[in-house]
Protein backbone atom coordinates (compact mmCIF):
# COMPACT_ATOMS: atom_id res chain seq x y z
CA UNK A 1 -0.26 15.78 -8.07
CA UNK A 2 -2.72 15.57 -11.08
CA UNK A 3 -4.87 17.85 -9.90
CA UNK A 4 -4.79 21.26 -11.21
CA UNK A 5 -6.95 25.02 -11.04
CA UNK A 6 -7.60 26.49 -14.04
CA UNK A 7 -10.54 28.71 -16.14
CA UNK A 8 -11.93 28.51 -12.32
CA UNK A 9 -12.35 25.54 -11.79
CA UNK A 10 -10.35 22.04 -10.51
CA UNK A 11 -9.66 18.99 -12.92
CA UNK A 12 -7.88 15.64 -12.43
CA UNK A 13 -5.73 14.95 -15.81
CA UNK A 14 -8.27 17.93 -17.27
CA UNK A 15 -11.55 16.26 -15.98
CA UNK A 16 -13.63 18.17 -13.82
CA UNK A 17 -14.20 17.88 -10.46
CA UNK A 18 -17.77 19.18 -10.42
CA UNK A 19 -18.64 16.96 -13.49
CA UNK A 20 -16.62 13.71 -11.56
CA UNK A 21 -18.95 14.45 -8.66
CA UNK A 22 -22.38 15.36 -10.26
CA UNK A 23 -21.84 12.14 -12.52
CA UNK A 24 -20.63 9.90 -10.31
CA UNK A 25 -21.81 11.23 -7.13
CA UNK A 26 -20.16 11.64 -3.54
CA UNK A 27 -18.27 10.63 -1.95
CA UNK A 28 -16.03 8.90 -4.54
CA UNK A 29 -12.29 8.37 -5.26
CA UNK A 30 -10.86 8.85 -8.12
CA UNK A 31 -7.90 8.09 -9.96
CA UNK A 32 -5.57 9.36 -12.48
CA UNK A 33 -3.86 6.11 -14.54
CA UNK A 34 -1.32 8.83 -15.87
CA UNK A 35 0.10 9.59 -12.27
CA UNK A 36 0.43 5.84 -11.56
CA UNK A 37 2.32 4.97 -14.53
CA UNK A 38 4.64 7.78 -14.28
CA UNK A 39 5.43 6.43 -10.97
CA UNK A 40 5.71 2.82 -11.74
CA UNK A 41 8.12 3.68 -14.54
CA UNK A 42 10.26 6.08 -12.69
CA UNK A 43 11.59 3.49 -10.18
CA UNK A 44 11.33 0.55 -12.62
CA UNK A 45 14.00 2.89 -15.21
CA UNK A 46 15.88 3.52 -12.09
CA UNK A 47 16.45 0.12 -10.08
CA UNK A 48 15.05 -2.73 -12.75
CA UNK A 49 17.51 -4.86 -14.60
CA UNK A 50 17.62 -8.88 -15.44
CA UNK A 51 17.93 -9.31 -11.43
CA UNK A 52 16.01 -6.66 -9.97
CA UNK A 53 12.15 -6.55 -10.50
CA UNK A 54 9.54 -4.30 -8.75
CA UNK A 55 6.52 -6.15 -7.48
CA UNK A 56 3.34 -4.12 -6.25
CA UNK A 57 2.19 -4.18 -2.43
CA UNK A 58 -1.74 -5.12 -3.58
CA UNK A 59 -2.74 -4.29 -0.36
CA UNK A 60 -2.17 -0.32 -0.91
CA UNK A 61 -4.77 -0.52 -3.20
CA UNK A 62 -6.78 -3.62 -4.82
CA UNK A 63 -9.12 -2.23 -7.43
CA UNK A 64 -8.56 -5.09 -10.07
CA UNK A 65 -7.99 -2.16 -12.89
CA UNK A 66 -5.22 -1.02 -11.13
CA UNK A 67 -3.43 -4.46 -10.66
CA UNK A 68 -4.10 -4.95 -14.44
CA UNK A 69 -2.42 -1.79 -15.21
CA UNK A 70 0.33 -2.32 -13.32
CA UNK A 71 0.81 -6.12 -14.64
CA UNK A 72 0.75 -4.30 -18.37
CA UNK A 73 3.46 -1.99 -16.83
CA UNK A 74 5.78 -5.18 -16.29
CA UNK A 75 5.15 -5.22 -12.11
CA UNK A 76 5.59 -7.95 -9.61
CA UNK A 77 3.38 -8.61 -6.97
CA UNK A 78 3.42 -9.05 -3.06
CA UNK A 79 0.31 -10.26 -1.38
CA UNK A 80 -0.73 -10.69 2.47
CA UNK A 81 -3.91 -13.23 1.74
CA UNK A 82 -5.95 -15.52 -0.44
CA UNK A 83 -8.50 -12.55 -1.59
CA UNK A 84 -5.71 -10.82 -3.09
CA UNK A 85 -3.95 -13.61 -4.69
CA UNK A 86 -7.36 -14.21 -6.19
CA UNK A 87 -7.60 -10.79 -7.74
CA UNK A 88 -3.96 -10.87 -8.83
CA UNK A 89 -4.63 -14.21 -10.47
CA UNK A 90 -8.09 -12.98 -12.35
CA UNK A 91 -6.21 -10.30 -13.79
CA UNK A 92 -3.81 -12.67 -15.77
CA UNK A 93 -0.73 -12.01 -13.76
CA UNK A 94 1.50 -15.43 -13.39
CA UNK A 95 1.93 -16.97 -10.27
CA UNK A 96 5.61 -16.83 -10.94
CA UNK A 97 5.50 -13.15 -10.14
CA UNK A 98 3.71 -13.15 -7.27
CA UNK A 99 5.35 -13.40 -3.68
CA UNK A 100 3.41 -14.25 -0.18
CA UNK A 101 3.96 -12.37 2.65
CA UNK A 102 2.15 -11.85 6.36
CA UNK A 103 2.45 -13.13 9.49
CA UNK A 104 -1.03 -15.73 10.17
CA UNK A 105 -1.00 -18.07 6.43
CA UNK A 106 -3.47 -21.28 7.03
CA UNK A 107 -2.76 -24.52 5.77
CA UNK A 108 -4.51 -23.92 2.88
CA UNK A 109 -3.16 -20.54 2.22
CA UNK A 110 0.21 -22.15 2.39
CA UNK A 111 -1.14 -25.65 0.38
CA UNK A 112 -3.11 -23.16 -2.51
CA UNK A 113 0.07 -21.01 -2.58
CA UNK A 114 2.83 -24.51 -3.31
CA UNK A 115 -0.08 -26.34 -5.94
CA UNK A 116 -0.01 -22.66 -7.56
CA UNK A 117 3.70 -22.68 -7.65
CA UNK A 118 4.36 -18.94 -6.65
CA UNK A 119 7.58 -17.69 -6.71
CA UNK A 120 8.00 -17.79 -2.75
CA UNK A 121 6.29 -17.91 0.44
CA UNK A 122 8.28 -15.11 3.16
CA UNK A 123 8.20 -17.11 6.25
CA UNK A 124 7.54 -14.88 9.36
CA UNK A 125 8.38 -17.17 12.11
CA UNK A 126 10.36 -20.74 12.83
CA UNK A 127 6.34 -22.39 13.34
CA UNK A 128 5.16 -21.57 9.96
CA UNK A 129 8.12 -22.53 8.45
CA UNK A 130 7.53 -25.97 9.85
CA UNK A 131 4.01 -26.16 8.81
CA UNK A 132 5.20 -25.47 5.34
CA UNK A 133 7.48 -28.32 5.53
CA UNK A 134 4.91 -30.45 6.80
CA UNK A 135 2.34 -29.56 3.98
CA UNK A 136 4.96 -29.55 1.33
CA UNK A 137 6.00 -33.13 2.16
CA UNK A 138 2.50 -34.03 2.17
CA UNK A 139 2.29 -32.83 -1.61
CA UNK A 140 5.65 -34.31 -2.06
CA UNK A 141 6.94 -31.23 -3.10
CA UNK A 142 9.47 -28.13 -2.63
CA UNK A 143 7.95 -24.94 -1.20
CA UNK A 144 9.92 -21.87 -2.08
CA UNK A 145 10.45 -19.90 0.70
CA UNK A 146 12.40 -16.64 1.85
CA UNK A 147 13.17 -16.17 5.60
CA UNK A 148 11.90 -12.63 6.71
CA UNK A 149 14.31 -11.10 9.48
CA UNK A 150 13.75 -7.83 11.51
CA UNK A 151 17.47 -5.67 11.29
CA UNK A 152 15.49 -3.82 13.86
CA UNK A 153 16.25 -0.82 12.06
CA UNK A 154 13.84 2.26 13.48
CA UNK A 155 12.51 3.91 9.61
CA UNK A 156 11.36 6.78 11.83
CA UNK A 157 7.69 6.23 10.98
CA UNK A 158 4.31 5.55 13.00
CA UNK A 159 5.06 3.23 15.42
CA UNK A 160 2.42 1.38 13.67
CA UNK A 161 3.91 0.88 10.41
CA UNK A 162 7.13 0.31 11.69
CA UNK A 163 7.56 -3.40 11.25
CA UNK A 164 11.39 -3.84 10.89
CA UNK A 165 11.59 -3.98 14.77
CA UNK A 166 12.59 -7.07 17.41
CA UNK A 167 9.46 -5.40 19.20
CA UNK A 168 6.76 -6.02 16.12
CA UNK A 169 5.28 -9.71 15.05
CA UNK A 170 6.64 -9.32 11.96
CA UNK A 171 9.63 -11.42 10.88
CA UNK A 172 12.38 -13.21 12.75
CA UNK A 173 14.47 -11.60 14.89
CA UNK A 174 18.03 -11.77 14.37
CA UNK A 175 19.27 -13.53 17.38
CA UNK A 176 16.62 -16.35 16.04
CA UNK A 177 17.19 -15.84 12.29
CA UNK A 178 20.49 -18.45 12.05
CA UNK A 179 18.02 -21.44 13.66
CA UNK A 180 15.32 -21.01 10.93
CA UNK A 181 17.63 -20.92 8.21
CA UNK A 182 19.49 -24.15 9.05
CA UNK A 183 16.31 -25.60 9.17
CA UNK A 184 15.05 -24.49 5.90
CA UNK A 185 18.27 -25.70 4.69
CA UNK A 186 18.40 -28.92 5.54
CA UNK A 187 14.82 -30.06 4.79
CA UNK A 188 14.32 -31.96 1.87
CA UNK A 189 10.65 -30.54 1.18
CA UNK A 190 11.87 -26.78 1.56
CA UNK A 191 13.87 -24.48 -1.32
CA UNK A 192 15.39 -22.28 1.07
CA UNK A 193 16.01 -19.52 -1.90
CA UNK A 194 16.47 -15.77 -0.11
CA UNK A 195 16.36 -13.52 2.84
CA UNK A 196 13.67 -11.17 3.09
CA UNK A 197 13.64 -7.79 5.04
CA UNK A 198 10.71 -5.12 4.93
CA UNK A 199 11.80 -2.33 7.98
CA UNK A 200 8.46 -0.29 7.09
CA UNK A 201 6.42 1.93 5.91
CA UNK A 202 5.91 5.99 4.74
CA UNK A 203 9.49 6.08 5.72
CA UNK A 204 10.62 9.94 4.59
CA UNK A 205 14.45 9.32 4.18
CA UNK A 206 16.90 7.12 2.44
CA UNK A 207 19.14 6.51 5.36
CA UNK A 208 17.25 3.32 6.91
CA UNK A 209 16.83 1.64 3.72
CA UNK A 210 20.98 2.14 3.18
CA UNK A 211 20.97 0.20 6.39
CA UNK A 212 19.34 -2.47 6.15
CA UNK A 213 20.98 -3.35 3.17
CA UNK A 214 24.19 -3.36 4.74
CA UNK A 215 22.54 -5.03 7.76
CA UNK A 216 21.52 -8.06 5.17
CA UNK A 217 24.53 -8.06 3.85
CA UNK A 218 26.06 -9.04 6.98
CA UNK A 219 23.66 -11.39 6.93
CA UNK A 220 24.68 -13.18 3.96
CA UNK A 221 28.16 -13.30 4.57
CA UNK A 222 26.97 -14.99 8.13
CA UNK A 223 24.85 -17.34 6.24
CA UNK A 224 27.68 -18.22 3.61
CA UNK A 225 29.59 -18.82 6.82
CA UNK A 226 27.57 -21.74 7.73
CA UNK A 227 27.68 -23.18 3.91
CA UNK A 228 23.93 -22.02 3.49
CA UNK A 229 23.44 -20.39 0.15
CA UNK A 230 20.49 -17.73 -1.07
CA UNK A 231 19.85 -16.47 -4.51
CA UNK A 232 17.03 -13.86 -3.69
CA UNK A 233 17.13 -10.82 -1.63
CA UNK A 234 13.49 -9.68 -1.13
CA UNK A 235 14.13 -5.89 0.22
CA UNK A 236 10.42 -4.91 0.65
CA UNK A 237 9.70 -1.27 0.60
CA UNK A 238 8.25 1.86 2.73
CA UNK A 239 9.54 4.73 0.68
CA UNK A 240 6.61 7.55 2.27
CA UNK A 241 4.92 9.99 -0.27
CA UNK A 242 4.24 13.82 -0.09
CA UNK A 243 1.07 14.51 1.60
CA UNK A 244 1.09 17.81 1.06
CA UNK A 245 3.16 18.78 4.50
CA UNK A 246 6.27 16.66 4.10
CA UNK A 247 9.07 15.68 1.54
CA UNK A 248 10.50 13.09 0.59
CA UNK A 249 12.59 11.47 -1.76
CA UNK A 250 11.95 10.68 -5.51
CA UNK A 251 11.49 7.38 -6.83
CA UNK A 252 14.40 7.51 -9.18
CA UNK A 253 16.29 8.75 -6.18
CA UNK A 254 15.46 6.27 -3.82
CA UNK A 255 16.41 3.76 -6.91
CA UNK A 256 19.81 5.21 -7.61
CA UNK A 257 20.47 4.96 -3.92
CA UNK A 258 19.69 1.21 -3.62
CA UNK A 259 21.65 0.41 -6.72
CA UNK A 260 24.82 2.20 -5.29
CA UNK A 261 24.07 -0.18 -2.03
CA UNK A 262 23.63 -3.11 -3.67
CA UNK A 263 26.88 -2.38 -5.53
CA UNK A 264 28.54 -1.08 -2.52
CA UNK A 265 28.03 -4.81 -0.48
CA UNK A 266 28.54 -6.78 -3.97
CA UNK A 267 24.89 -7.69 -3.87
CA UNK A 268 24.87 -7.66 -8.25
CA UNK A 269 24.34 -11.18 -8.68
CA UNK A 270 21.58 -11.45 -6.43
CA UNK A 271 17.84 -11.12 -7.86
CA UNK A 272 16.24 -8.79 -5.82
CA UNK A 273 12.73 -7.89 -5.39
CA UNK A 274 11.71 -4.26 -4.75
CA UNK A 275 8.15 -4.10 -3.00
CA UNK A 276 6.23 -0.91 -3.17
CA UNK A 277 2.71 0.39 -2.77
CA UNK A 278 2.17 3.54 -1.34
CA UNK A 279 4.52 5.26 -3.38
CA UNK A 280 3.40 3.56 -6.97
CA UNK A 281 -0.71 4.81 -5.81
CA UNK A 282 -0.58 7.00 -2.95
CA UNK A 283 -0.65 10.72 -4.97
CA UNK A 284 -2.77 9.14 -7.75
CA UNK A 285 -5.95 9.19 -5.83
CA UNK A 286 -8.19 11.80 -4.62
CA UNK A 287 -11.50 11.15 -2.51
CA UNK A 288 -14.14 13.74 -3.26
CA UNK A 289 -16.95 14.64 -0.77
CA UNK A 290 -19.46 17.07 -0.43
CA UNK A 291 -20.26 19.47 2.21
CA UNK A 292 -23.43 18.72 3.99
CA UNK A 293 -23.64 21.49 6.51
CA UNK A 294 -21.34 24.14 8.22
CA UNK A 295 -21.67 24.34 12.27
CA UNK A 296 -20.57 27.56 13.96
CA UNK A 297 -22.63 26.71 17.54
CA UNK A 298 -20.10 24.78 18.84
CA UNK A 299 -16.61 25.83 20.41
CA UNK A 300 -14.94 25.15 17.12
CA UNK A 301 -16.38 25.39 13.80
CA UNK A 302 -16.82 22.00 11.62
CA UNK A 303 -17.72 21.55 8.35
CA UNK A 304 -19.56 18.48 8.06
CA UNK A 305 -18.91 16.10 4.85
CA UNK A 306 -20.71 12.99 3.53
CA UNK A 307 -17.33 11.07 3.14
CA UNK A 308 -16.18 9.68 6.94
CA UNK A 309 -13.39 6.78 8.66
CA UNK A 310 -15.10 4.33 6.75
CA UNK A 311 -13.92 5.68 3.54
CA UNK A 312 -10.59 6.89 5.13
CA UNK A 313 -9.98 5.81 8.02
CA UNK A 314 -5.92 6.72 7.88
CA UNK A 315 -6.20 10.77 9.96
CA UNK A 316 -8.48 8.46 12.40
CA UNK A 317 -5.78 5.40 12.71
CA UNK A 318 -2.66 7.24 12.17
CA UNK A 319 -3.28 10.46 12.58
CA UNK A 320 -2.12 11.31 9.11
CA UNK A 321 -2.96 14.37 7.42
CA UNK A 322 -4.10 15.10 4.24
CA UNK A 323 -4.36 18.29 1.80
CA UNK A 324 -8.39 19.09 1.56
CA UNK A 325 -9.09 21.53 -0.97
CA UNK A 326 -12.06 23.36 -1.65
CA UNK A 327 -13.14 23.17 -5.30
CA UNK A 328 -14.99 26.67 -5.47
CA UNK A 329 -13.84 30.10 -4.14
CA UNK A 330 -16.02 32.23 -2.95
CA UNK A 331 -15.13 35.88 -3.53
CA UNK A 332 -15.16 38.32 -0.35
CA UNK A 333 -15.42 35.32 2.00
CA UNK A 334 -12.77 35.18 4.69
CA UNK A 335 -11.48 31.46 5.70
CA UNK A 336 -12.53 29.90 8.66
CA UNK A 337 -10.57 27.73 10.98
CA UNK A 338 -12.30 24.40 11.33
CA UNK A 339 -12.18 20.70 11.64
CA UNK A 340 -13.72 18.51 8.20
CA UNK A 341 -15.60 15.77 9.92
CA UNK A 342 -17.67 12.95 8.51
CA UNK A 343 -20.81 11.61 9.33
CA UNK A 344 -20.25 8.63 10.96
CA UNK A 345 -21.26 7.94 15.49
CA UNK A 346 -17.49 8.86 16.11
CA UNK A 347 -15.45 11.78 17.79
CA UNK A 348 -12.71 9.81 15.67
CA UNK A 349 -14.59 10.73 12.47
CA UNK A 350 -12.78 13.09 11.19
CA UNK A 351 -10.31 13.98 7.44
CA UNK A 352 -8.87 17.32 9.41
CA UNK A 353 -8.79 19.22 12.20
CA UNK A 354 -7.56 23.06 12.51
CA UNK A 355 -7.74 23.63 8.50
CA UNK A 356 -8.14 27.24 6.91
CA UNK A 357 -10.81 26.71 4.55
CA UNK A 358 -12.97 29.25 2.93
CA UNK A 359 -16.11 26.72 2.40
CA UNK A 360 -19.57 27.22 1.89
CA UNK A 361 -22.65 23.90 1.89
CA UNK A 362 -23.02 22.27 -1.16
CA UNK A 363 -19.58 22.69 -2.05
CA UNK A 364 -17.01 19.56 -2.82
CA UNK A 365 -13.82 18.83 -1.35
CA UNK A 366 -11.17 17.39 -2.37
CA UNK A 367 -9.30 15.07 0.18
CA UNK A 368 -5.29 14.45 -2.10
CA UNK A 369 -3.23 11.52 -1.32
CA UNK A 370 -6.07 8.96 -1.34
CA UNK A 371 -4.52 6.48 -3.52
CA UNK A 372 -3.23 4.06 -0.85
CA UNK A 373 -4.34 2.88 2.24
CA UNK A 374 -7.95 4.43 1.24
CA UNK A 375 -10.26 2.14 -0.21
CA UNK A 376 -8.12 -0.91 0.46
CA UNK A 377 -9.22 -0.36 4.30
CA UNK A 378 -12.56 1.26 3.49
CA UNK A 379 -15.66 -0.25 5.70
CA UNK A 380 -19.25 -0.27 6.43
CA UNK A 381 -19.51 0.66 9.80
CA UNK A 382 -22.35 2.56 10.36
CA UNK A 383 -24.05 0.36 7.22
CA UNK A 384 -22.60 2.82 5.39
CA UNK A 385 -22.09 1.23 1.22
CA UNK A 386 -18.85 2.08 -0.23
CA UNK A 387 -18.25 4.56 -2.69
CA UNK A 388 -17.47 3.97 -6.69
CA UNK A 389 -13.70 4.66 -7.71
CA UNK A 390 -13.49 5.74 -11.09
CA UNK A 391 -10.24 6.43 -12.88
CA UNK A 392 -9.03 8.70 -15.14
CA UNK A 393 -7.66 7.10 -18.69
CA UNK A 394 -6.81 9.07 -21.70
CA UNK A 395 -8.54 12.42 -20.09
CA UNK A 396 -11.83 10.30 -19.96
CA UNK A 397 -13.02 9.05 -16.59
CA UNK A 398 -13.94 4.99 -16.46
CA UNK A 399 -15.95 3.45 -13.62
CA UNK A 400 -13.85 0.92 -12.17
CA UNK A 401 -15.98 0.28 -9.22
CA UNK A 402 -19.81 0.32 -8.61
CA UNK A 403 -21.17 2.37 -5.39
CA UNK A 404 -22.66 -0.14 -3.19
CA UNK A 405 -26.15 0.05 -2.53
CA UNK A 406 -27.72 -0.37 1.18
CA UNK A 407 -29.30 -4.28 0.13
CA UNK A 408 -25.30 -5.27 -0.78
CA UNK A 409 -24.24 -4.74 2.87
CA UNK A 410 -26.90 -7.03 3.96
CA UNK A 411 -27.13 -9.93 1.12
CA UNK A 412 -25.18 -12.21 2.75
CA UNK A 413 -27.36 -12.07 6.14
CA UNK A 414 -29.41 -14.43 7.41
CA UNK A 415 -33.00 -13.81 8.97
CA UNK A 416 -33.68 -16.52 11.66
């Protein structure tokens, strides 16, 4: 965490909260460039070599600053549609580094994706691998692709973001698996070059990820059985992150443990892709909102903020929790236990429930963790525009995102 208490009051990488909000107004996320280089760079020194590279999940978070840092920082990059391709592609990163994953590609996701000669397209099922075919022999070409297969390996996460199942719609189960790679194999318009796994997501201990490495290795061996050869091993990612109530295990941790695993099953000479998201952004963001009112009338006590689920919709979703700290004290005030709700028409709308806060109107909070899965899912229900993100470089804060103003959300209407 980059957020610190000091001469009474909170900074991010020394700038100050107060100033952040007055300047920039609320709500607004913020983040600190300092936190998400640190992380990038522990597990890149801890798992990277010549055959190993870690690409970033864009989805986590999609700010176009943020990709371009992380493409200056030597990162990959895993995408799930066309809109993020697009922003990896305006911030200079080669399609060469970029991989294509998710479960509903359209012909001319796939066709865009083979012209821009990506590094591979993850196939998620035996009919899109056959669509690929088709479109590649239409451009008389070879389409790259890795077959994704669910180990069906529980990561002991949300049942939601646990996608290394037989019961999810990600990936090919294994009883399946051996039909799509002969397939691939034999097809003259298809490189069939690796095996892709991803078993989930916020996933708090190393064990699972040990075992689905010796799952695919099993794998392999099966597939060398049947004289079908891979040279990539795309292990996705999922390692969680610390929201302020759990712990987990350190990037350079998590990468020592892979690299014994990969040794372990004689996986060197493999290149493998490492893709993470959460844990690269998820502590380097902070959403700040200010307290509108205080209600005591009701049978609990809530403390009613201007940021709602449209900005983070994750304790709403998931029920995740996040820290929320106040950024004044209040001297001789006792706490109050109370739920922080938003604005928004919803009994969902809410960033905690049962929290001891001593809080008073006006004040701002700040909501920690918000650097994944925040404003990459952000909405405008309620025509609500979407904050600015600003992040912090060099203990200066840069705008890296423009608030939305009410006539955006409605430029693209029509009056009939």
């Amino acid at each position: 965490m980059n957020i610190e208490y000091k001469n009474e009051s909170y900074t991010i990488d020394n700038v100050s909260v107060s100033n952040l909000a007055e300047t920039y107004g609320t709500p607004c996320f913020v983040y600190s460039e300092d936190s998400i280089s640190k992380n990038y760079n522990e597990i890149n020194n801890a798992f990277s070599n010549n055959k190993k590279k870690v690409y970033y999940s864009v989805k986590a978070n999609s700010n176009l600053s943020i990709l371009k840092l992380l493409s200056e920082l030597g990162s990959g990059f895993d995408i799930v549609s066309m809109g993020e391709l697009d922003r990896v592609l305006k911030i200079g990163a080669s399609p060469k580094n970029i991989v294509y994953s998710g479960v509903g590609k359209s012909e001319s996701d796939i066709k865009k994706s083979i012209e821009l000669g990506i590094y591979c397209i993850n196939v998620e099922s035996f009919s899109e691998l056959e669509r690929i075919n088709k479109i590649a022999s239409q451009l008389k070409t070879k389409a790259p692709v890795a077959i994704r297969v669910n180990p069906n390996i529980d990561p002991g996460s949300h049942e939601y973001i646990s996608t290394g199942l037989e019961s999810t719609k990600f990936g090919i189960n294994l009883k399946n698996m051996m039909d799509a790679f002969m397939y691939a194999d034999k097809e003259n318009f298809i490189d069939l070059i690796g095996i892709d796994y991803h078993i989930g997501s916020q996933i708090e201990t190393l064990g699972p990820f040990i075992e689905a490495v010796f799952s695919v290795a099993k794998i392999i061996k099966e597939l060398k059985a049947n004289n079908i050869s891979v040279d990539l091993i795309d292990m996705g990612g999922g390692l969680g992150i610390d929201y302020g109530k759990n712990k987990v295990p350190l990037l350079k941790e998590y990468g020592e443990a892979l690299n014994k695993a990969i040794k372990d099953n004689k996986l060197e000479d493999y290149n493998i892709i490492l893709e993470l998201g959460r844990s690269i952004v998820g502590n380097a963001g902070y959403l700040l909102t200010k307290v509108e009112y205080i209600k005591k009338d009701s049978e609990k006590n809530y403390v009613i903020v201007d940021a709602g689920m449209d900005n983070l919709i994750r304790p709403a979703l998931y029920s995740a929790w996040h820290n929320i700290i106040c950024t004044k004290t209040h001297e001789n005030k006792k706490k109050i236990l109370c739920d922080v709700v938003g604005p928004v028409c919803e009994c969902a709308d809410f960033l905690g429930k049962d929290r001891e806060l001593i809080v008073e109107q006006d004040d701002i909070l700040v909501v920690t963790a918000c650097g994944a899965y925040a404003s990459s899912m952000a909405s405008n229900y309620n025509s609500r525009p979407k904050p600015a993100e600003i992040i912090i470089k060099n203990k200066e804060a840069k705008l890296i995102s423009k608030r939305e103003e009410v006539k955006d959300l409605y430029a693209r209407e029509i009056i009939i």
